[in-house]
C-alpha atoms as a PDB file:
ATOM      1  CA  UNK A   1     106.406 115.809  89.436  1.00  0.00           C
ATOM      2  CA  UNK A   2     105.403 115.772  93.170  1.00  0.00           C
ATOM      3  CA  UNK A   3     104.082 113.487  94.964  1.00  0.00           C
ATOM      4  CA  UNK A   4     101.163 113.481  96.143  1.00  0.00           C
ATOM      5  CA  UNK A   5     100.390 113.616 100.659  1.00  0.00           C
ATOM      6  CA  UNK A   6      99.052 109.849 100.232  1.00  0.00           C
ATOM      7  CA  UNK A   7     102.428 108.630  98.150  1.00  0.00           C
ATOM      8  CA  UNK A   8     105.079 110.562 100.876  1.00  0.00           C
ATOM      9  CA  UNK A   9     103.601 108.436 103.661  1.00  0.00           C
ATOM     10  CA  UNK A  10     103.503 105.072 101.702  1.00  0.00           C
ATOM     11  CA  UNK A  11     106.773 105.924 100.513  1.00  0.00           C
ATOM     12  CA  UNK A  12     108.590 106.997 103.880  1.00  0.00           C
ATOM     13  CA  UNK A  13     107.173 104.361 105.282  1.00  0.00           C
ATOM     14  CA  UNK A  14     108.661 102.131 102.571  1.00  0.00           C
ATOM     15  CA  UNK A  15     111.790 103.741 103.422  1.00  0.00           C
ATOM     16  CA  UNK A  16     111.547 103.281 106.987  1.00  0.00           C
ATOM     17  CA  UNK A  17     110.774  99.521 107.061  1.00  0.00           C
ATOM     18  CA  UNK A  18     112.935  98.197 103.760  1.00  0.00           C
ATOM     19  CA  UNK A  19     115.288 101.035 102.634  1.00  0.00           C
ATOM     20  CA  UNK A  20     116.800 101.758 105.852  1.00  0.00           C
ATOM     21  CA  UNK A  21     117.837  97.851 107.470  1.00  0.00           C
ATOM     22  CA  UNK A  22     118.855  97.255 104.046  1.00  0.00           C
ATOM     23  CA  UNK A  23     121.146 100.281 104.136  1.00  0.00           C
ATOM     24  CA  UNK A  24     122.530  99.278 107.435  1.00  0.00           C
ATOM     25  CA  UNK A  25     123.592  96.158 105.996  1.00  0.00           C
ATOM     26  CA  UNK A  26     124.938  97.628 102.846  1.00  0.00           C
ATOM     27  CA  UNK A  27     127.197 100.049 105.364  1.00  0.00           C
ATOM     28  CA  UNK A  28     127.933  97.201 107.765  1.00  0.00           C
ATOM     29  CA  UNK A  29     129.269  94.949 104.819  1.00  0.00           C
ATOM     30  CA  UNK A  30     131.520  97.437 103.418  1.00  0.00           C
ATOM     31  CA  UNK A  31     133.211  98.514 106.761  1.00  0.00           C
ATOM     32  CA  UNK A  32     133.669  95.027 107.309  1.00  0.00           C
ATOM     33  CA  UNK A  33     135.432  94.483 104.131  1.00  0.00           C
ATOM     34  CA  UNK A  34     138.357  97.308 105.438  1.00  0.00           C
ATOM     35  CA  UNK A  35     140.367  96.963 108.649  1.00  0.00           C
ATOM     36  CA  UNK A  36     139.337  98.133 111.747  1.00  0.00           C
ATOM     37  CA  UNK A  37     140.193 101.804 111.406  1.00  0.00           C
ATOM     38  CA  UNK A  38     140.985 103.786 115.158  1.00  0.00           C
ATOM     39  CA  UNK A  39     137.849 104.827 116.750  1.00  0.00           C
ATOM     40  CA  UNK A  40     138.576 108.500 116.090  1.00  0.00           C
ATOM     41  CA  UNK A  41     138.048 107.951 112.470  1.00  0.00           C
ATOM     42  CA  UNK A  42     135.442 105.509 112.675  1.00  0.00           C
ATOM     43  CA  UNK A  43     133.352 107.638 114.906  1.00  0.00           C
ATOM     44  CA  UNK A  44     132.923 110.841 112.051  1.00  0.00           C
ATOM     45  CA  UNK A  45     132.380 108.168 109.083  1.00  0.00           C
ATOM     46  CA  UNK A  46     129.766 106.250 110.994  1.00  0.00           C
ATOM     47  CA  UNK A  47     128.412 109.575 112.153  1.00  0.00           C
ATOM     48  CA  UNK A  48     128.390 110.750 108.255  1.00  0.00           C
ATOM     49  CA  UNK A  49     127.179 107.189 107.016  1.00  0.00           C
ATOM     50  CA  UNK A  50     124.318 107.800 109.709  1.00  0.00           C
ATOM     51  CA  UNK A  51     122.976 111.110 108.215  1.00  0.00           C
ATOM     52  CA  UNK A  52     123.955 111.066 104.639  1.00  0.00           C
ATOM     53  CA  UNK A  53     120.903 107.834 104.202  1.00  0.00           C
ATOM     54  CA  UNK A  54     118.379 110.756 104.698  1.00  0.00           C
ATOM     55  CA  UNK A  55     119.542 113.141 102.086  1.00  0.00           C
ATOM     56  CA  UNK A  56     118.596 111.926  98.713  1.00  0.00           C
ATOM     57  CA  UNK A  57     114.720 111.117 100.611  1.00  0.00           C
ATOM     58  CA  UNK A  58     114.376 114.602 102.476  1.00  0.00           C
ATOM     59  CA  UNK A  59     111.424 115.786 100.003  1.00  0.00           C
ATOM     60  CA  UNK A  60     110.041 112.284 100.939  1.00  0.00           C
ATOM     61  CA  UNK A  61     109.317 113.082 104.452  1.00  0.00           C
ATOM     62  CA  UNK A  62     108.655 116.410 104.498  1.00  0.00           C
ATOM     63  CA  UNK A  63     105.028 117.009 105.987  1.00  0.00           C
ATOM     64  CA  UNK A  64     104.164 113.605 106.516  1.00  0.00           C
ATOM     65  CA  UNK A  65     103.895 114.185 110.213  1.00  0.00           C
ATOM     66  CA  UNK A  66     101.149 116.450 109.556  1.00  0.00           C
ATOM     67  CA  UNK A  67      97.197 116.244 109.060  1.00  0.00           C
ATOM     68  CA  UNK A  68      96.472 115.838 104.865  1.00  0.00           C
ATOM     69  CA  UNK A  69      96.446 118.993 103.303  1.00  0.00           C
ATOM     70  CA  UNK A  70      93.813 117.893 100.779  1.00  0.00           C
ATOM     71  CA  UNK A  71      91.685 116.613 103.082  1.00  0.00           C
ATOM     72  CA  UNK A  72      88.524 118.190 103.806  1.00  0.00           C
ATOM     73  CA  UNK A  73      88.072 119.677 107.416  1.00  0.00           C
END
């Protein structure tokens, strides 16, 4: 089922303000939890970690930048 223009923002913005500090703390706990690993491994798993939050949300933000499509001009 998709959701509907109004939904995507609420939810992105959702996202934006709960999902995503609460993911960075999720991330920062587990890395602290393993030794300090060199900084040329580090670097491509924080640079994964960064990008992979976005993945499973994609459809979320797609268009919400945008005027409402079902909106009357």
């Amino acid at each position: 089922m998709a959701l509907s223009y109004k939904s995507r923002r609420r939810w992105s913005l959702f996202i934006l303000l709960v999902g995503m500090p609460a993911y960075i703390g999720f991330v920062w706990w587990v890395m602290s939890l393993m030794e300090r690993l060199p900084f040329w491994v580090e670097l491509p798993v924080y640079i994964f970690l960064g990008v992979a939050w976005i993945l499973p949300f994609k459809f979320v933000f797609i268009g919400v930048g945008k005027a409402d499509p079902d909106a009357e001009q």
